[in-house]
Protein backbone atom coordinates (compact mmCIF):
# COMPACT_ATOMS: atom_id res chain seq x y z
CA UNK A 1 -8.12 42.34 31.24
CA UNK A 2 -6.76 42.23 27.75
CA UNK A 3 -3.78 40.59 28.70
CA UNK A 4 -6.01 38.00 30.79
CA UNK A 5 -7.55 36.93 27.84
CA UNK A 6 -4.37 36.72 25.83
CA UNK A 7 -2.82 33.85 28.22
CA UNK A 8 -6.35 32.46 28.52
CA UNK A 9 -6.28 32.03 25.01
CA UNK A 10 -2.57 30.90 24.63
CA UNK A 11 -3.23 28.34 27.82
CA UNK A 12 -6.65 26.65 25.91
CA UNK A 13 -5.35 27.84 22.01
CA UNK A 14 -2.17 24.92 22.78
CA UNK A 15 -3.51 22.11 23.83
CA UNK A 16 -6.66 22.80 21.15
CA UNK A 17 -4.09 23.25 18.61
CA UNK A 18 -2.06 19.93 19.42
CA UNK A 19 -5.66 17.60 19.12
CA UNK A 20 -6.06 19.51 15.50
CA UNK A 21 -2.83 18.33 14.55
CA UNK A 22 -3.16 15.34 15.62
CA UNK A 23 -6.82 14.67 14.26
CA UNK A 24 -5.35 15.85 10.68
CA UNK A 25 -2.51 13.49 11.45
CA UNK A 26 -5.04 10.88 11.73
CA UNK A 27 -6.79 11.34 8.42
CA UNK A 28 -3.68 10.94 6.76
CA UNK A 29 -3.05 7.50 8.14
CA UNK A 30 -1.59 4.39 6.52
CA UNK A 31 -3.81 2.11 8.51
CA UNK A 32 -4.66 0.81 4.61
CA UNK A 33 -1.01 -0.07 3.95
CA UNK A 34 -0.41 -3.77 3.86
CA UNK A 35 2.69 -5.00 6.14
CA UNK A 36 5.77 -6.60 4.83
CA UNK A 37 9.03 -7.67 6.88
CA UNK A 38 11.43 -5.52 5.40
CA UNK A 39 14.85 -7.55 3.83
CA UNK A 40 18.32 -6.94 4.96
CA UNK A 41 20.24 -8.23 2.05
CA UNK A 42 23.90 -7.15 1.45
CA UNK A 43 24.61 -3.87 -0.25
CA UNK A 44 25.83 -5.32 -3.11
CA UNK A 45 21.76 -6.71 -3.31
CA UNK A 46 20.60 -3.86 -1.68
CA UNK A 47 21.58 -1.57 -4.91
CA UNK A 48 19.78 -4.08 -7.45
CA UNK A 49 16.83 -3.70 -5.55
CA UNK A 50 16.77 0.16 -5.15
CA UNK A 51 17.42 -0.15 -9.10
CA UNK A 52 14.22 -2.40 -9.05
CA UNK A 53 12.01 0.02 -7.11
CA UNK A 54 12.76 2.84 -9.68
CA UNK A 55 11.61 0.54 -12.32
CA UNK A 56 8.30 -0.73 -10.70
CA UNK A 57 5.06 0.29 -12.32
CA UNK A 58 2.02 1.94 -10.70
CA UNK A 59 -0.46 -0.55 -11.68
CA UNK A 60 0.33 -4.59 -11.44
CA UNK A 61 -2.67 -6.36 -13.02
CA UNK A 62 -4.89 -3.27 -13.15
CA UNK A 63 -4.30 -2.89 -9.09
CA UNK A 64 -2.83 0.59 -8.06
CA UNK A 65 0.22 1.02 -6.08
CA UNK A 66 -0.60 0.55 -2.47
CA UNK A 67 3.25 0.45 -0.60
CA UNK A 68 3.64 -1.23 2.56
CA UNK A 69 4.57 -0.20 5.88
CA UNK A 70 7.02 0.16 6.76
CA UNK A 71 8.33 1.94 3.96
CA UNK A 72 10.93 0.49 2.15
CA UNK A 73 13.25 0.53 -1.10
CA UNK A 74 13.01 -2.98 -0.54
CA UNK A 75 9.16 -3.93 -0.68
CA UNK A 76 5.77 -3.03 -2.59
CA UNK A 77 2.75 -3.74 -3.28
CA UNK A 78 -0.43 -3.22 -5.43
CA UNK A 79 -3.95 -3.48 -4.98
CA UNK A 80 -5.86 -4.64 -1.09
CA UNK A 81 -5.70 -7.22 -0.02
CA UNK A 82 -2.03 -7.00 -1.54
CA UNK A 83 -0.05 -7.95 -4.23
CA UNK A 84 3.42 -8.00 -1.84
CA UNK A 85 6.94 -7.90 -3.36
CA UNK A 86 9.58 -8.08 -1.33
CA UNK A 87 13.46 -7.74 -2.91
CA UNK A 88 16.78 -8.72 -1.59
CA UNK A 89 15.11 -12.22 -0.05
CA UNK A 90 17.14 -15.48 0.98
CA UNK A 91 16.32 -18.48 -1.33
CA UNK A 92 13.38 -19.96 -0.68
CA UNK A 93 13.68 -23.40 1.94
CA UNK A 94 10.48 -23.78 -0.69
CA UNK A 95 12.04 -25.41 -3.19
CA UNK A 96 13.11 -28.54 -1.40
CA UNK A 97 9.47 -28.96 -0.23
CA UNK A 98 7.26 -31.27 -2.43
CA UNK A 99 4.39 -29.27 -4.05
CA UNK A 100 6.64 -26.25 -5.29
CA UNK A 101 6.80 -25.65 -8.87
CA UNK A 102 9.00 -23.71 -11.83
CA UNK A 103 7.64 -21.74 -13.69
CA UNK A 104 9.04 -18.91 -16.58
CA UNK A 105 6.72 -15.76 -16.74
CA UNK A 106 8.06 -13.81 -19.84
CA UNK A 107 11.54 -15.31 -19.54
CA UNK A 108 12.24 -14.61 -15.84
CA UNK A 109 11.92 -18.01 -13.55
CA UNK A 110 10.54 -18.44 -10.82
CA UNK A 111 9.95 -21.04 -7.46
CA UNK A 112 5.93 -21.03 -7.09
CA UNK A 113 4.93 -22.42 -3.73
CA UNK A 114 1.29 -22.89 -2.19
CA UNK A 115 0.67 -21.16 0.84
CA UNK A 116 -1.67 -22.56 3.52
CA UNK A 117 -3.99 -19.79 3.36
CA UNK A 118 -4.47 -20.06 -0.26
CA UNK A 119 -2.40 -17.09 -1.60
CA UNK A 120 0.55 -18.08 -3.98
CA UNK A 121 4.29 -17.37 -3.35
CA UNK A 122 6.92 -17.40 -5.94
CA UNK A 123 10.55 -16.31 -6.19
CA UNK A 124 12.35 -15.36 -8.59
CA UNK A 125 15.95 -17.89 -9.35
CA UNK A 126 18.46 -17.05 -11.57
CA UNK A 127 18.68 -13.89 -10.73
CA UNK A 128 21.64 -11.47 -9.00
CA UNK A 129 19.42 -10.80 -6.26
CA UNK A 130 15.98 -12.58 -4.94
CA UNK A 131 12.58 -11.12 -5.71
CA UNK A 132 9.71 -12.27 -3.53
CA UNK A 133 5.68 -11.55 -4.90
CA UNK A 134 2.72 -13.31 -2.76
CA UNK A 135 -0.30 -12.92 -4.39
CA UNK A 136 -2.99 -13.27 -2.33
CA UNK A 137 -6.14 -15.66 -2.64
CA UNK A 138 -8.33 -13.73 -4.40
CA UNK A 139 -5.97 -13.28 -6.94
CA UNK A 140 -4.90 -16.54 -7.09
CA UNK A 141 -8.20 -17.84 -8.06
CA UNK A 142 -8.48 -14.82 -11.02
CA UNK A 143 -5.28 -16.00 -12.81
CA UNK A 144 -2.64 -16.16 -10.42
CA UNK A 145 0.42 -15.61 -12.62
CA UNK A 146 -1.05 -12.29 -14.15
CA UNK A 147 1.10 -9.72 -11.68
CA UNK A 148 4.24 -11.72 -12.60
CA UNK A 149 4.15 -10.44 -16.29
CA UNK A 150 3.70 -6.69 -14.93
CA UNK A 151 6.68 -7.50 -13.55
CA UNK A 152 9.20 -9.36 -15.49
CA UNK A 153 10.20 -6.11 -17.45
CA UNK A 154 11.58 -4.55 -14.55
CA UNK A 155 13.22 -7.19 -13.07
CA UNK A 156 15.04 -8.13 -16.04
CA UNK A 157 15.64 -4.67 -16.01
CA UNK A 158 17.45 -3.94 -12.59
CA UNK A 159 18.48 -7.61 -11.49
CA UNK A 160 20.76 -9.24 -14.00
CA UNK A 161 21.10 -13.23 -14.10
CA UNK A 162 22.91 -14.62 -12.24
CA UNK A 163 23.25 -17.09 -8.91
CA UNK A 164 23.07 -14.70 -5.59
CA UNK A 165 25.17 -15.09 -3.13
């Protein structure tokens, strides 16, 4: 009888055990985390922008850190809906479009373009390697540019100037 019980517990314990995983699994979801398309610059890019992601802060205009999926050396972001940054981009077909604008944000330019839905794109130029930050409406309409100066320091920092390739 004893040993009855001891499969009958191993045969319903298993499967019981796999849904507690998997519920726990569930709380720890990223279903929060913003997306961003992942770059695939060079490696000669690639290693300014894993220089860059050491140097990023945890707070961009007050908004806490809030990566995107999937995970990357290449991309973060702050605050939902998200401040996106994405390194190691190609130049922007932007800047040949009418309504795009320069700008210099604590002495790192950038290409600021309108996007349809209202949020703000801007890349960086002048630079060894491409940042990318899209802002998102709501931001946009509280000062727009403020992210940017969270993050000149550490792009100056990690991506020296420069044309890219």
């Amino acid at each position: 009888m004893n040993s009855f019980r001891h499969r009958l517990r191993l045969h319903f314990g298993l499967p019981a055990l796999t849904l507690l995983i998997a519920a726990a699994s569930g709380c720890a979801s990223t279903d929060d985390a913003p997306a961003a398309t992942v770059p695939t610059p060079d490696a000669k890019v690639t290693k300014l922008c894993r220089n860059l992601h050491e140097l990023l802060p945890q707070k961009v205009d007050g908004l806490e850190r809030n990566d995107p999926e999937p995970r990357s050396e290449l991309t973060a972001a702050w605050g939902s809906p998200a401040i996106i940054l994405r390194c190691g981009v190609a130049w922007p077909d932007a800047v040949l479009k009418k309504g795009t604008m320069p700008a210099t944000v604590n002495e790192v330019e950038w290409v600021v373009e309108k996007l349809d839905s209202g949020a703000q794109r801007m890349t960086t130029g002048g630079r060894l390697a491409y940042v990318e930050v899209t802002i998102p409406e709501d931001q946009v309409a509280q000062g727009g540019a403020g992210p940017l100066v969270d993050l000149a320091k550490p792009i100056k920092k990690a991506i020296p100037e420069g044309i890219a390739d």
